[in-house]
Structure formats: structure tokens, C-alpha cells
Protein backbone atom coordinates (compact mmCIF):
# COMPACT_ATOMS: atom_id res chain seq x y z
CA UNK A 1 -1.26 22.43 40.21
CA UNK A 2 -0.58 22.57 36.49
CA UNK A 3 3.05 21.78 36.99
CA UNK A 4 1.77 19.06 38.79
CA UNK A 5 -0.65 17.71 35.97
CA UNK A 6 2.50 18.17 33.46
CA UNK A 7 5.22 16.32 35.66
CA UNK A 8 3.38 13.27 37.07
CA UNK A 9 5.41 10.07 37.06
CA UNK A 10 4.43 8.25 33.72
CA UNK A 11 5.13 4.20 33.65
CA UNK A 12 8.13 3.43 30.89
CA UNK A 13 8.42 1.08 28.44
CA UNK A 14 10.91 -1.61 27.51
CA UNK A 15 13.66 -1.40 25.86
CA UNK A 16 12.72 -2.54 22.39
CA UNK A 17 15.32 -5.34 20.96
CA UNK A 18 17.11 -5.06 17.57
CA UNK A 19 17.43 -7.81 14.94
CA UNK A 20 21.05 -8.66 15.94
CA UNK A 21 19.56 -9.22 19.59
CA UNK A 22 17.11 -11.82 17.86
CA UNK A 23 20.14 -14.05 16.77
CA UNK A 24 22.04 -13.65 20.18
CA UNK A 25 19.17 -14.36 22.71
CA UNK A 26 20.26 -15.15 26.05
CA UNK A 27 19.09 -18.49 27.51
CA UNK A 28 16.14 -18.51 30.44
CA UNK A 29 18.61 -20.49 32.34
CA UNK A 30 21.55 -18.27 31.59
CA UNK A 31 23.73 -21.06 29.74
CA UNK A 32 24.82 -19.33 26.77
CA UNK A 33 22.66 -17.51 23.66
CA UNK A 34 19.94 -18.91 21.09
CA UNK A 35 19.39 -17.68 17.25
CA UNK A 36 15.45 -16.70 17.71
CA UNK A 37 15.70 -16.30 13.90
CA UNK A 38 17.26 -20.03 12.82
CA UNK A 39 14.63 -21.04 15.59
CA UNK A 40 12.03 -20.03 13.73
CA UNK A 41 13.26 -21.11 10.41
CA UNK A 42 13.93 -25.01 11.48
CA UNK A 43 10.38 -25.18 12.81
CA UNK A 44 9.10 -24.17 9.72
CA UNK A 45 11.08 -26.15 7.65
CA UNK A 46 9.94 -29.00 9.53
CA UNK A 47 6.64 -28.63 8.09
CA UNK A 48 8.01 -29.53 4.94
CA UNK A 49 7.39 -33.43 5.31
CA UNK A 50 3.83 -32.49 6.24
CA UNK A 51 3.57 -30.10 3.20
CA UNK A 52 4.88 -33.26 0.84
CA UNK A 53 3.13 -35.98 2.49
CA UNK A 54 0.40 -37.15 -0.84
CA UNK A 55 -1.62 -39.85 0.40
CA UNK A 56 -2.44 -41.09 -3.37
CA UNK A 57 1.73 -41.10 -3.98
CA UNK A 58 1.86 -43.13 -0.88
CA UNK A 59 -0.57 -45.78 -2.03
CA UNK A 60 1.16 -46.12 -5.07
CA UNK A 61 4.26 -46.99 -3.39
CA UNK A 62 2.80 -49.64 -1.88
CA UNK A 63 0.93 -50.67 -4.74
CA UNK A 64 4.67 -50.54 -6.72
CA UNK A 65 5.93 -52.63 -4.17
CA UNK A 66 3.55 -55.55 -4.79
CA UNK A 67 5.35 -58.46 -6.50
CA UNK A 68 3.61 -60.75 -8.45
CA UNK A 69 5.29 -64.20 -8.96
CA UNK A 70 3.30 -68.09 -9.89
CA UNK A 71 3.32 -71.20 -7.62
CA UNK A 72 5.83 -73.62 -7.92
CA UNK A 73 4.47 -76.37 -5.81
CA UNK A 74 2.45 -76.68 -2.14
CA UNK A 75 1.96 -78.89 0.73
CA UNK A 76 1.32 -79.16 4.68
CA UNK A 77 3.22 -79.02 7.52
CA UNK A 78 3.56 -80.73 10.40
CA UNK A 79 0.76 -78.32 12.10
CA UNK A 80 -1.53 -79.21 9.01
CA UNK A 81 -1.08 -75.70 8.25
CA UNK A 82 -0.33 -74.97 4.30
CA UNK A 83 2.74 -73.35 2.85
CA UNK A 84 4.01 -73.15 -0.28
CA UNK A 85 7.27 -71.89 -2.80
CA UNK A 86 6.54 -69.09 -5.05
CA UNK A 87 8.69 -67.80 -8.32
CA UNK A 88 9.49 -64.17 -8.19
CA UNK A 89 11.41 -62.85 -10.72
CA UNK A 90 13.45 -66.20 -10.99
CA UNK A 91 13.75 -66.82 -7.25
CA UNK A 92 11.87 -69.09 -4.92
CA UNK A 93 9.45 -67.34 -2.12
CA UNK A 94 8.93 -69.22 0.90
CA UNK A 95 5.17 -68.33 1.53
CA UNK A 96 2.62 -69.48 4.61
CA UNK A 97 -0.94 -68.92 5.05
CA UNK A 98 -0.89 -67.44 7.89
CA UNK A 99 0.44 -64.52 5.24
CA UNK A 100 -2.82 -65.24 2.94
CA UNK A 101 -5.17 -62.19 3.39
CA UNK A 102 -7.84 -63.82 1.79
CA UNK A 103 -10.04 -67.15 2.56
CA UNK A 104 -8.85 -69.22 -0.37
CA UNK A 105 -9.12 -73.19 -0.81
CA UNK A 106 -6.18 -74.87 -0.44
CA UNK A 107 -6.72 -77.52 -2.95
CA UNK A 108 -8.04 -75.07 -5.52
CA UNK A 109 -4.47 -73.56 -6.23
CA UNK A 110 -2.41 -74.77 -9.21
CA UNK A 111 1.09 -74.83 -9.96
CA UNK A 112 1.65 -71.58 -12.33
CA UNK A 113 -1.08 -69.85 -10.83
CA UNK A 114 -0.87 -66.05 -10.11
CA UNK A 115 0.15 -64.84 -6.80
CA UNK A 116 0.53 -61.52 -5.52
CA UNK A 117 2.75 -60.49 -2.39
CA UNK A 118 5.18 -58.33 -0.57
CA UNK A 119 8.85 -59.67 -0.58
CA UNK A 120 11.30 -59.40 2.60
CA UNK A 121 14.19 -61.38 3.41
CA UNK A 122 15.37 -62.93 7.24
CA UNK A 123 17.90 -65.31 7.72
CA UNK A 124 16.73 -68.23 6.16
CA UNK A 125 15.85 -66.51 2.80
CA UNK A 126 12.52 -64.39 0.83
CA UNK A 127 9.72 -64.81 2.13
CA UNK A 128 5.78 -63.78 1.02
CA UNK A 129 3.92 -61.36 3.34
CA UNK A 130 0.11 -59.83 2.36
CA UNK A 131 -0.12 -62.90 -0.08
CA UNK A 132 -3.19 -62.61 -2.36
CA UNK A 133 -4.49 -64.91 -5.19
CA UNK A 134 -7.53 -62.67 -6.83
CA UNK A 135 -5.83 -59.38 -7.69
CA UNK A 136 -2.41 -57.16 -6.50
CA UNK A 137 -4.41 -55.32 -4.29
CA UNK A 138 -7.52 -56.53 -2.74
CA UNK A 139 -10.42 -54.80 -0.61
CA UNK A 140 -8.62 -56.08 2.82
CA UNK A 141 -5.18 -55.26 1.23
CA UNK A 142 -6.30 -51.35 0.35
CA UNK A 143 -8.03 -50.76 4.11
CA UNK A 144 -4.78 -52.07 5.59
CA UNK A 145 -2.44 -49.75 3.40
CA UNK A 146 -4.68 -46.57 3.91
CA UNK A 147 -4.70 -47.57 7.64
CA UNK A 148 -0.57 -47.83 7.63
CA UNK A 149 -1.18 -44.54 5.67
CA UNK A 150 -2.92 -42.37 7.83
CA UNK A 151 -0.63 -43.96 10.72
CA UNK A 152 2.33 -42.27 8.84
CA UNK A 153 0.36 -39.32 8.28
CA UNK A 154 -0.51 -39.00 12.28
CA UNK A 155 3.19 -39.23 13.35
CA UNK A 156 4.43 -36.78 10.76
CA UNK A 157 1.57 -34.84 12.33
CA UNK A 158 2.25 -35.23 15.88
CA UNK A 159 5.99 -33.86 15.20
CA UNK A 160 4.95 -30.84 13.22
CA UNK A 161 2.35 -29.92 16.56
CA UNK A 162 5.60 -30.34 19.25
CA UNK A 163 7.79 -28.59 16.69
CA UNK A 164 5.01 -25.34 16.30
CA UNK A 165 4.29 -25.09 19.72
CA UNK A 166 7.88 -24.82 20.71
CA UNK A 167 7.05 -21.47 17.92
CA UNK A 168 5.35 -19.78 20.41
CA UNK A 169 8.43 -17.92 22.33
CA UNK A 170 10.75 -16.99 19.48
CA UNK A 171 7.60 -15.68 17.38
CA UNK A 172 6.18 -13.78 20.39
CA UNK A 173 9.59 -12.48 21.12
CA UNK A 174 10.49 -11.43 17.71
CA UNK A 175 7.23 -9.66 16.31
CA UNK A 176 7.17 -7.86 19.91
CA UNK A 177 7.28 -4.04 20.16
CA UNK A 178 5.96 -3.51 16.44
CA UNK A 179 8.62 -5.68 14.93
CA UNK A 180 8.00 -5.92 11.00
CA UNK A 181 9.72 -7.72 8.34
CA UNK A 182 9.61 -4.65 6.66
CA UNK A 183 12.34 -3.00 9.10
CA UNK A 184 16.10 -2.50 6.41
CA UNK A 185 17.64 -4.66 9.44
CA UNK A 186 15.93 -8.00 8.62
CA UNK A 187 17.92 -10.36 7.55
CA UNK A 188 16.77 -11.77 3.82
CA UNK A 189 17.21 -15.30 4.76
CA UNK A 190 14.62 -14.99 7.55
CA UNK A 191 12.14 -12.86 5.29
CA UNK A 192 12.23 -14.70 2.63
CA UNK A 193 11.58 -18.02 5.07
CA UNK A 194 8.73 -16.49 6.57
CA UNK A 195 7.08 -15.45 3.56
CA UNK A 196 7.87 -18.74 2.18
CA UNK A 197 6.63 -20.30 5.28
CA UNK A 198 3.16 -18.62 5.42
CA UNK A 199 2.39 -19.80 2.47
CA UNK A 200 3.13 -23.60 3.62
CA UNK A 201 0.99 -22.75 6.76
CA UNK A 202 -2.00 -21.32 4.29
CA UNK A 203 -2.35 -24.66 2.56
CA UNK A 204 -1.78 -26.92 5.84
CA UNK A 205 -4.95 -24.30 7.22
CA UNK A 206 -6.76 -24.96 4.45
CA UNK A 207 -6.10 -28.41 4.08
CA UNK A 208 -8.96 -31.14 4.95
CA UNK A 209 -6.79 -33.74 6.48
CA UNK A 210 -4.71 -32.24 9.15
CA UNK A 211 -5.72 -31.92 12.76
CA UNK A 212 -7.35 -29.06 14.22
CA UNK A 213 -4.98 -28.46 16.71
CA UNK A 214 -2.26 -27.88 14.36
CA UNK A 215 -4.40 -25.50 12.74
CA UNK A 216 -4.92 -23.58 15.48
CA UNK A 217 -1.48 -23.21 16.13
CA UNK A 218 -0.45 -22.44 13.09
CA UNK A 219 -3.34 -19.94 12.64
CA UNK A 220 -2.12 -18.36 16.26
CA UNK A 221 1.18 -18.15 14.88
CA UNK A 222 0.21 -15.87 11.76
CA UNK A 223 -1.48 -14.08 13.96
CA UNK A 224 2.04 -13.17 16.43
CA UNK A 225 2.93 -11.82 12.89
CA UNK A 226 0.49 -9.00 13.16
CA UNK A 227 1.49 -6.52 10.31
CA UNK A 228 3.17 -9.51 8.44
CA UNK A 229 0.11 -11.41 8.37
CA UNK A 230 -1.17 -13.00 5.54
CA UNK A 231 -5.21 -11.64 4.69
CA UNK A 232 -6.64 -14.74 6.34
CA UNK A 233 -5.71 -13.46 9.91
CA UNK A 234 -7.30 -9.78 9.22
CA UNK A 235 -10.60 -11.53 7.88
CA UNK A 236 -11.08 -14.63 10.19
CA UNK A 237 -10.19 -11.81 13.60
CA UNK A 238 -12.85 -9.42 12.16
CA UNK A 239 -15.29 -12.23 12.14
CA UNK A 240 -14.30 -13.53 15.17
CA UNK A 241 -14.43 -10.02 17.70
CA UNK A 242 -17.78 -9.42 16.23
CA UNK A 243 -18.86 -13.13 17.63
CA UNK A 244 -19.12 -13.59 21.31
CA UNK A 245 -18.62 -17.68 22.00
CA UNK A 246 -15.72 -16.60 18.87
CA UNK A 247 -14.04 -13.62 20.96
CA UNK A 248 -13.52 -15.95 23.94
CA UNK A 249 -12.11 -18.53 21.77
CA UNK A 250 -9.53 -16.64 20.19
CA UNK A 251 -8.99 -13.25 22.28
CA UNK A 252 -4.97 -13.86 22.82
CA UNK A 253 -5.08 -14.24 18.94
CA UNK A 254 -6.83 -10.95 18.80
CA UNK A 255 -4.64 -8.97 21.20
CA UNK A 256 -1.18 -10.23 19.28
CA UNK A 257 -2.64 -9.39 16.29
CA UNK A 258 -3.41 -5.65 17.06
CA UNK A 259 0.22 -5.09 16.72
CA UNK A 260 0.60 -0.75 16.30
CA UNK A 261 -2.65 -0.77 15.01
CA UNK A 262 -1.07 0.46 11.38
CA UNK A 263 -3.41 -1.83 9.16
CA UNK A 264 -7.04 -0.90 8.54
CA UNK A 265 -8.22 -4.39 9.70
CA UNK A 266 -6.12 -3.95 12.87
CA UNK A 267 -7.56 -0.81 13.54
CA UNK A 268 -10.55 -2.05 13.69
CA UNK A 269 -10.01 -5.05 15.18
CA UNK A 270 -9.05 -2.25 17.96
CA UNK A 271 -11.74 -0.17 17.93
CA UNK A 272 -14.39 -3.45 18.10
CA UNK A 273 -12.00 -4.32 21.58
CA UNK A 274 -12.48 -0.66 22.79
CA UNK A 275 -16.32 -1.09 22.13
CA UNK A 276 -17.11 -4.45 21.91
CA UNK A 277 -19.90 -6.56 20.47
CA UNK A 278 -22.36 -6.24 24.08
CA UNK A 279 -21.63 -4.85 27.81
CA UNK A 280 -21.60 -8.15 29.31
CA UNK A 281 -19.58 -8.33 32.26
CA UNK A 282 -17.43 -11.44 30.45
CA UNK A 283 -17.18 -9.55 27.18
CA UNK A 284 -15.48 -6.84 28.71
CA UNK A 285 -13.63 -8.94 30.86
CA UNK A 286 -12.22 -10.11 27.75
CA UNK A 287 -11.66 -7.27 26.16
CA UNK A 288 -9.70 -6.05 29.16
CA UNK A 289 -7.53 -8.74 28.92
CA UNK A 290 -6.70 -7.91 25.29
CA UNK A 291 -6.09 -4.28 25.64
CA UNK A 292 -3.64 -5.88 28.44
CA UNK A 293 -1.75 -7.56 25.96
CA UNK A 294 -1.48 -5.42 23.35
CA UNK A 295 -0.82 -2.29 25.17
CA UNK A 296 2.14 -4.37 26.46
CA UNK A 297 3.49 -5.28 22.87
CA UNK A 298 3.33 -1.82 21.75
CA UNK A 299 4.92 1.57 22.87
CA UNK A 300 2.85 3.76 20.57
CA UNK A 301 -1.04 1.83 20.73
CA UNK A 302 -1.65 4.08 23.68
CA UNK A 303 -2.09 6.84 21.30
CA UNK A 304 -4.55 5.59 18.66
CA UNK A 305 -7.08 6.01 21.71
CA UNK A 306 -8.68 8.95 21.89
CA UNK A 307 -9.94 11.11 24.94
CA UNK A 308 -13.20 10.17 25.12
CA UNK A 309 -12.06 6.46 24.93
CA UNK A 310 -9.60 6.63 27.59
CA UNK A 311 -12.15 8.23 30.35
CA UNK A 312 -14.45 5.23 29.02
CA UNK A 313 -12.17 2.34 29.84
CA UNK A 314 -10.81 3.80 32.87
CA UNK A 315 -14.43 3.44 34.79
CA UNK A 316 -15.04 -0.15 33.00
CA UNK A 317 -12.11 -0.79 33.92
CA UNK A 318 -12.60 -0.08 37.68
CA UNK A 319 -16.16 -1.58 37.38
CA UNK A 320 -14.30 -4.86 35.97
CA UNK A 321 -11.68 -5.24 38.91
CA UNK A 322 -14.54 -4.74 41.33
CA UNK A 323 -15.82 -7.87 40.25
CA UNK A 324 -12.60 -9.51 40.21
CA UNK A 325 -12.02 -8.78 43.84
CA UNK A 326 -15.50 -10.27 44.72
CA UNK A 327 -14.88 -13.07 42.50
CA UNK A 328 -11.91 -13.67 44.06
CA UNK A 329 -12.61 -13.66 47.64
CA UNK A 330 -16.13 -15.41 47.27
CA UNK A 331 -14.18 -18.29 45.06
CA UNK A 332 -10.45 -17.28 44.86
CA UNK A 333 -9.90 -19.86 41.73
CA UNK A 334 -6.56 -19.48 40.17
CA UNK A 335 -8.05 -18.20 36.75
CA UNK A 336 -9.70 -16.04 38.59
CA UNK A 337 -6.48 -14.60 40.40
CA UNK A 338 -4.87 -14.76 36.63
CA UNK A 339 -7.37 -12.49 35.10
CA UNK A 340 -7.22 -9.86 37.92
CA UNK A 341 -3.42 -9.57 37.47
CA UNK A 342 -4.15 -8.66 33.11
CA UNK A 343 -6.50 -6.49 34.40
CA UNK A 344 -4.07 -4.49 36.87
CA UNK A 345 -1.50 -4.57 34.22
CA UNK A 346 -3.47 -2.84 32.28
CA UNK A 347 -4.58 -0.31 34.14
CA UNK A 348 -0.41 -0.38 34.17
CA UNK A 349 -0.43 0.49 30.74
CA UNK A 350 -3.15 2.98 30.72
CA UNK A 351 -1.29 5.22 33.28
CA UNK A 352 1.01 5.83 30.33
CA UNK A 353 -1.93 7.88 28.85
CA UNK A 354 -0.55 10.83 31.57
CA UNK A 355 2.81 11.29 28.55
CA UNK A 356 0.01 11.93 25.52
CA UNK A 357 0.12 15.53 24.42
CA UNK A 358 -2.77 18.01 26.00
CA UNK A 359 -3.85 18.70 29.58
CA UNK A 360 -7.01 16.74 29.18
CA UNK A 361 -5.41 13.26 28.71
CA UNK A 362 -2.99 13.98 31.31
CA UNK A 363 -6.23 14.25 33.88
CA UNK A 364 -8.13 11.58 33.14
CA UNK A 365 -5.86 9.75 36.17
CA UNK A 366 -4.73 12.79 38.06
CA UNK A 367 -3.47 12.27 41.78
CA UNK A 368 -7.06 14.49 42.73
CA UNK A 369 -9.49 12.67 40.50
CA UNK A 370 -12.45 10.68 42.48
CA UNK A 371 -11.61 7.93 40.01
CA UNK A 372 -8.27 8.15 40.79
CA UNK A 373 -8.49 7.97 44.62
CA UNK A 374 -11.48 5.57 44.12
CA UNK A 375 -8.21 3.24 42.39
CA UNK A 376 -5.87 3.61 45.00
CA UNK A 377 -8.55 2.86 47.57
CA UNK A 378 -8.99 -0.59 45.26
CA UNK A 379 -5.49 -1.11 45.16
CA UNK A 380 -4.57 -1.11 48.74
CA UNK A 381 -8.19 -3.39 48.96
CA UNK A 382 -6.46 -5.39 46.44
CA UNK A 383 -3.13 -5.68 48.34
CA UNK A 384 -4.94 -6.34 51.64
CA UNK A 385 -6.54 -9.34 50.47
CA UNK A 386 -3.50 -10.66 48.10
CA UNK A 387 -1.30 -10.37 51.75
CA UNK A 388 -4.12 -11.80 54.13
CA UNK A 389 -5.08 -14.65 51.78
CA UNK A 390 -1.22 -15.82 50.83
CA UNK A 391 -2.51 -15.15 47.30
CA UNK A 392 0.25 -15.48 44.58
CA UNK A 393 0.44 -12.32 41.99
CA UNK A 394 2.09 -13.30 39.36
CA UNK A 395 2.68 -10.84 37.06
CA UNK A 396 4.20 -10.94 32.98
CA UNK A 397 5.54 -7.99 34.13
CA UNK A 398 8.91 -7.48 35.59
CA UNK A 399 9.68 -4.32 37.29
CA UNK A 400 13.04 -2.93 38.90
CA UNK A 401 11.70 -1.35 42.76
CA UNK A 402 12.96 -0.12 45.61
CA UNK A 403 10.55 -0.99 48.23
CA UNK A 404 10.87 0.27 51.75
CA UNK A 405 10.73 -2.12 54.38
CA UNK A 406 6.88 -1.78 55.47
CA UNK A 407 6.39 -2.91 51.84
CA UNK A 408 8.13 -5.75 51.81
CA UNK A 409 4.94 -8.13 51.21
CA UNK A 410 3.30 -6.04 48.46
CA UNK A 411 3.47 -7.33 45.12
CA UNK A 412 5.67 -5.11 43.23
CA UNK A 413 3.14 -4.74 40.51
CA UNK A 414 0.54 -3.60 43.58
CA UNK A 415 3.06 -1.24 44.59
CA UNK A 416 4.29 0.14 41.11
CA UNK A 417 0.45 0.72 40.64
CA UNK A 418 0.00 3.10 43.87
CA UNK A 419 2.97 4.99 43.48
CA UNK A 420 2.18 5.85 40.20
CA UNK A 421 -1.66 6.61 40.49
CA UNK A 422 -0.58 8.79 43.61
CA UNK A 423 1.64 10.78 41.68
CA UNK A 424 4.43 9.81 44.17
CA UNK A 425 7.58 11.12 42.82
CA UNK A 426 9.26 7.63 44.10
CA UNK A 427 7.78 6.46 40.61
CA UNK A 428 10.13 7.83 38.41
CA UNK A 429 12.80 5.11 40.21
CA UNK A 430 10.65 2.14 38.94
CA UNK A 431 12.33 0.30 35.69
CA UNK A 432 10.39 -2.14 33.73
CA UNK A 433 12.94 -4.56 32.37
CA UNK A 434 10.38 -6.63 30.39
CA UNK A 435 7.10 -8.05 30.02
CA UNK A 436 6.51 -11.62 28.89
CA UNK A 437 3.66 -13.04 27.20
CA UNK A 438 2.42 -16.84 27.49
């Protein structure tokens, strides 16, 4: 029996990617390679018109490119409408008041007078626009230029959102498996960029006058960074896993930032997700799914949990996918079927426990354990249901299985899971080529 306990099939790990494989990524679609690295760098960089953008600099511009010029003479058209020629710096302005942004008495202007405008030329000559007789810049004048301003402001805006979110792959797939900028291998261009660049991302975060989406991504961001975070990550997650309506908000946050669990504020961060804030059935729902992240990101998280915390989440673990199942085939929403699957993953990634050092990790899912049979009995429930219902699995996980034939409709993560809990020797066959995260 020992031998058993010491040789039971264990799940693997992927392989872990170097920086070289960063700048030579192959394509989802298989046409030819990306740079992950210069990915990340343009995206950044095109923050840099955000960064710049000073909304008093702005309004001066527009206040520089006032002209101010006197009338040379006025009269009517054959509409009755007025129209006049205005001096500008020794040239004559062809100016319309349909162009006057203020209510002003025809008959009360005066060759010589002062008038202030914006100059553009068409085909027939200058012309006025935003004509004004009282001052350069009058109270219609200044709510029209901060409303052209914050237009500006909104599109610059807009592009920096697209250009972040497209962030999301190369940073998740580069800070992966414990990846630091600390590794000898980094190239200094891209360290220095990203150091660089979370400093840009600070001050946009901070800033009052830029959206909250683009904060949130940018925040989410820092937080792929884990290690390489900036302090505002470790001190905004801390508040945040200690807060329930907070936790639910920003639990994928949470899980990337966990990283190895190396930092003092990431520890914790873990050890508040092992024991969380209450024993609600959605709190540690939650805190499932971020255990089923992390333990996914990194090969050596599994052991920063101790014994006693192992046994723990193995039976809320089995208490969580009971209500999943129920959940599922009272309502069988597609949420629902999502958060089942991070829940079987990581009971996935807890199976890995079995390679810790000492006999009494390596039993907490032996083949013989009532828990353990209790999980096969759920998995084959699990499988029944998926099968019977035509329910979709789909898993971030992507295994390499042999199947035999009167397997041939169970989701390989479904079967991966019983072969392994059963200590089936047919285990040790199963690759797992990768695991992708959203």
C-alpha cells in the first residue's frame, strides 16, 4: 500500500516558456510568429499622447490662434443677411454673421472697430469663423473650445482603451509561470519600458479626468505583473479580498496577482483566498475560482499550502461542486457551466498536492479515501449530466489523452480528473500542453 501512496499518478505542469520564446510567439492561427515583448512596448507607448494631453496647453492653443483684426467696411446681402471685410494683419477677411457668436447690432459697428476671429482660407480667399466683437474669447467661445477639448480628449481616450485591452494576452502570457523582470534573460529594452511604463499607468490611475474603464484596465494590467507590481496593486488587493461586494469585483485581479506567492502582500493576499473574509457559499465560490487561476500560473504555489490547508479545501471544495451540479441542472446557465469547469480545474491542480514531500500530503486524495471515492462518484455524476444534457465543457486547459473508445464523449478534463483521482496508472500518459487564461 505504501508503494502505492508514493507512486500515484501526479498531474504535470507546462512547460514554462523562456524570454526568447516571448519574441517568437507563434500565431493562434498558425500564420507565422509575434514579438509578445514589442507588443507590449507599442501599447504602452501609445499611452504617451494620453500622458501629454494638458487641457490648459490646449486652450491656449486655441486662444493663440485667435486673430484679432478692425472693420474695414459692412453691408447686406441679397438675403438681408450682414457681412462684412475685416483687416488682419494687412489682409482683407471676408466675414458673415452667421460666423458672429454673439447677438451684436448691426448698425452699432464702426469702421476700425475691434474684431476677434479664427482665420481659414477656401477657394475664394480668408475668411472669419467664431467672430466676436467684446473680447478674444468670450463665455460662448470658452464652452465651445473646452467642449472641442474634451472631444479630443475622449478619442485619444477611446484609442488608449482598444490599444490596453489588446494588453491582456501578451501580459498574461509573459508574466505566466512566475515570470519576473528580475530573471538575467530579460531583455533591458523591455525592463526598462515596463518600469517606465508603470509609472505612466500610476499617474493615468491617479488622474481625475480619464475614464474608469481605462483605469480598470490599466490597474488589471499591473496586476498580470504580480511580483513586478508597483505598491498600489499590493495595497488596493489587500483592501479589496478583505471586502466582499470588492472580492467579486476584482477576484481575476486577485488570482493573477498571487503570482509564487514570494512577496509578503501576496502571501497574504493567499492566505485571505485560503480563508476568506465569511463561509458564504459565493465567497468561496470565488475563492475557488482564484485558487483555479493561480494554481494554474504557478508550478511551485501548491507548496506554500500547508497540510492542514489542503484537507480544508479539498471538502469545500467538494461541498462547492455539489452546488454547482444542482445549480446547473435546476438552471444550467452558461456562467453557471463556466464556474463548474474553474472549479474542476482546480481540483486539477490540487491533485498535484500527491508530488509534495511526506506521506501525509500524499493521502489527503488517496485512491481509498471516502473523499476520494466520494469525488469520483461526483465526477462520473458530473460526466453523466455534461453527456445527457449536450452540455459544452470548455476547459482553459488543454490536455494530450488517449481515450478508449467507450470514452469517446467524456470531456477530456472529466476524464483526466478520474484517472487521476483513481490512481489509474493510464494517468501518467496524460500531457498538459497548456492552460490559457481569459
Amino acid at each position: 500500500e505504501a508503494a502505492d501512496i508514493e507512486n500515484l499518478p501526479v498531474p504535470d505542469f507546462p512547460a514554462r516558456k523562456n524570454w526568447s520564446d516571448f519574441q517568437n510567439f507563434p500565431k493562434e492561427d498558425g500564420n507565422g510568429f509575434s514579438d509578445l515583448l514589442d507588443w507590449c512596448c507599442s501599447k504602452i507607448a501609445g499611452l504617451n499622447d494620453l500622458i501629454s494631453f494638458d487641457c490648459e496647453h490646449e486652450f491656449q492653443s486655441i486662444l493663440k490662434r485667435r486673430k484679432v483684426g478692425y472693420l474695414e467696411w459692412g453691408t447686406t446681402d441679397r438675403a438681408g443677411k450682414y457681412y462684412c471685410r475685416v483687416n488682419v494683419d494687412g489682409e482683407s477677411v471676408f466675414c458673415h454673421s452667421s460666423q458672429f457668436v454673439e447677438v451684436v447690432k448691426e448698425d452699432s459697428l464702426y469702421e476700425e472697430c475691434l474684431v476677434y476671429l479664427d482665420v481659414f482660407t477656401n477657394e475664394k480667399g480668408p475668411f472669419g469663423s467664431n467672430i466676436s466683437f467684446s473680447e478674444s474669447l468670450p463665455p460662448q467661445l470658452q464652452e465651445k473650445a473646452k467642449d472641442a477639448i474634451n472631444r479630443k480628449l475622449s478619442r485619444i481616450i477611446e484609442y488608449a482603451e482598444k490599444g490596453i485591452f489588446s494588453l491582456r494576452f501578451p501580459a498574461l502570457t509573459i508574466w505566466n509561470h512566475g515570470h519576473s523582470l528580475s530573471e538575467s534573460d530579460v531583455p533591458d529594452h523591455f525592463r526598462n519600458m515596463i518600469f517606465e511604463g508603470t509609472q505612466k499607468i500610476i499617474s493615468i490611475i491617479e488622474s481625475d479626468n480619464m475614464s474608469d474603464t481605462l483605469k480598470e484596465e490599466l490597474f488589471f494590467f499591473l496586476c498580470c505583473l504580480h511580483k513586478d507590481a508597483p505598491g498600489i496593486v499590493g495595497s488596493r488587493l489587500l483592501d479589496a479580498v478583505k471586502d466582499k461586494k470588492l472580492l467579486r469585483k476584482h477576484y481575476k485581479n486577485i488570482a493573477f496577482a498571487i503570482g509564487n506567492a514570494e512577496l509578503p502582500y501576496q502571501q497574504e493576499l493567499l492566505d485571505n483566498v485560503i480563508n476568506p473574509i465569511d463561509n458564504e457559499g459565493l465567497t468561496r465560490s470565488i475563492t475557488m475560482e482564484i485558487l483555479s487561476i493561480a494554481l494554474w500560473r504557478s508550478k511551485t504555489l501548491i507548496n506554500k499550502l500547508i497540510k492542514e490547508e489542503l484537507v480544508a479545501l479539498s471538502r469545500s471544495l467538494y461541498s462547492c461542486l455539489e452546488f454547482d451540479i444542482q445549480k446547473i441542472v435546476n438552471d444550467g446557465k452558461g456562467y453557471q457551466i463556466a464556474t463548474l469547469c474553474k472549479h474542476l480545474e482546480l481540483l486539477l491542480a490540487l491533485l498535484r498536492s500527491r508530488r509534495i514531500e511526506g506521506e501525509e500530503f500524499k493521502m489527503i486524495f488517496a485512491p481509498d479515501n471516502d473523499l476520494t471515492k466520494k469525488y469520483v462518484a461526483l465526477v462520473d455524476e458530473v460526466t453523466r449530466i455534461v453527456i445527457d444534457s449536450e452540455i459544452e465543457l470548455k476547459s482553459r486547459i488543454r490536455l494530450q489523452i488517449e481515450k478508449p473508445v467507450s470514452f469517446r464523449n467524456t470531456p477530456d478534463l472529466l476524464y483526466a480528473l478520474r484517472m487521476y483521482l483513481s490512481g489509474n496508472a493510464g494517468a501518467n500518459s496524460i500531457c498538459i500542453n497548456s492552460v490559457s487564461d481569459d
